[in-house]
Protein backbone atom coordinates (compact mmCIF):
# COMPACT_ATOMS: atom_id res chain seq x y z
CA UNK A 1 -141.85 -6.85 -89.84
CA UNK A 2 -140.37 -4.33 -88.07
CA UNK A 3 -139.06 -0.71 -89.27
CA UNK A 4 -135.78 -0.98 -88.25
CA UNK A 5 -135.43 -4.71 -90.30
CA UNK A 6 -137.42 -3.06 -93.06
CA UNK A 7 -134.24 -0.15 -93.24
CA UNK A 8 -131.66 -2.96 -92.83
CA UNK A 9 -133.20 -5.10 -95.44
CA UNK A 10 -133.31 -2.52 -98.11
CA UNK A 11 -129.92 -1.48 -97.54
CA UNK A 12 -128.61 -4.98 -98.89
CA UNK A 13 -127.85 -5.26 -102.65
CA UNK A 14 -130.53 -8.20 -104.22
CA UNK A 15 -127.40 -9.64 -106.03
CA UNK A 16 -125.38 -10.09 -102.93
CA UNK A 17 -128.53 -10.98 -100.56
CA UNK A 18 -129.01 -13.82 -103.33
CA UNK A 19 -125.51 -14.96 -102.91
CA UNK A 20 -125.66 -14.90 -98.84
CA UNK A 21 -128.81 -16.58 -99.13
CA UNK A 22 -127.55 -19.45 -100.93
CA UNK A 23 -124.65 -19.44 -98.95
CA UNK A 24 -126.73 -20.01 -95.68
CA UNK A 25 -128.54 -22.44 -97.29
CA UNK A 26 -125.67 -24.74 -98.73
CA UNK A 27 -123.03 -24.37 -96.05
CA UNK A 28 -120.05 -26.81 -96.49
CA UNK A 29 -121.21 -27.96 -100.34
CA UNK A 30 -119.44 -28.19 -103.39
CA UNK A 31 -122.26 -26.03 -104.31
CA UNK A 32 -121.03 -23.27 -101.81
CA UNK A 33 -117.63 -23.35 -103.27
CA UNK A 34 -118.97 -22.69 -106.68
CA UNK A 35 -120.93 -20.00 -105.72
CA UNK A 36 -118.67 -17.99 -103.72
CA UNK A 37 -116.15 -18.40 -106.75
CA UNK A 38 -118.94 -17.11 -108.89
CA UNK A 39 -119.42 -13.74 -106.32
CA UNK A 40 -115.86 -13.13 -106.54
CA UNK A 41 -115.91 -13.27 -110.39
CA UNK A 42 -119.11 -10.84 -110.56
CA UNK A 43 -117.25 -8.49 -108.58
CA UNK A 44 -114.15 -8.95 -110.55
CA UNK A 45 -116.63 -7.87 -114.00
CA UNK A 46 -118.51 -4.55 -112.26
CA UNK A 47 -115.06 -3.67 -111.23
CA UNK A 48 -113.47 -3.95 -114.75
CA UNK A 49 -116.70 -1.71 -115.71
CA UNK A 50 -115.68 0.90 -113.11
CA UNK A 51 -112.04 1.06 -114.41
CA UNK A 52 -112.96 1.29 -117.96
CA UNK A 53 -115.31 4.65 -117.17
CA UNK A 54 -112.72 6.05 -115.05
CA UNK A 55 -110.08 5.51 -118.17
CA UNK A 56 -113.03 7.07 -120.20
CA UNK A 57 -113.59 10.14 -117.89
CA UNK A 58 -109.72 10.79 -117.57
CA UNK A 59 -109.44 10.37 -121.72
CA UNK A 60 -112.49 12.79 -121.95
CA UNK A 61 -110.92 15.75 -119.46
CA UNK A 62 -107.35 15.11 -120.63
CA UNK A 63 -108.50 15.65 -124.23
CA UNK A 64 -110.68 18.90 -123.17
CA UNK A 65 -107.55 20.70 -121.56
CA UNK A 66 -106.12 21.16 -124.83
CA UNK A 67 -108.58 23.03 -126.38
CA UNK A 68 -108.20 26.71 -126.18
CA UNK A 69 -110.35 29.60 -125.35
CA UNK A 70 -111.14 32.54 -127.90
CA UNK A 71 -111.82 35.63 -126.30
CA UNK A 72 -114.80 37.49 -128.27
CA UNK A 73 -115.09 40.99 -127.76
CA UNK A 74 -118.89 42.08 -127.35
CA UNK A 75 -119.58 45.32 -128.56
């Protein structure tokens, strides 16, 4: 195998080369259908996990700009 298909091949995520595999494999099946309903509702999940840390993060730094500093004089 070459380099350059080595590099192109590990730039591919294993879930989604799985699901263009199968693809290739089962063009024009009821199969197909299924599966590429399936991909769209995996991406749907991750991307309800992405918008649930984002609400997290903003919660966390909105909550952190109400705390107040203390200035402590060192002596």
């Amino acid at each position: 195998m070459s380099k350059k298909k080595k590099q192109e091949e590990s730039l591919y995520c294993p879930v989604g080369r799985f699901f263009g595999d199968l693809e290739r494999v089962f063009e024009k099946t009821e199969f197909r259908t299924h599966l590429r309903q399936s991909r769209i509702e995996f991406l749907k999940a991750v991307r309800s996990l992405v918008d649930e840390k984002i609400q997290h993060l903003e919660k966390k730094r909105s909550a952190g700009v109400k705390k107040k500093m203390t200035k402590i004089k060192v002596e």
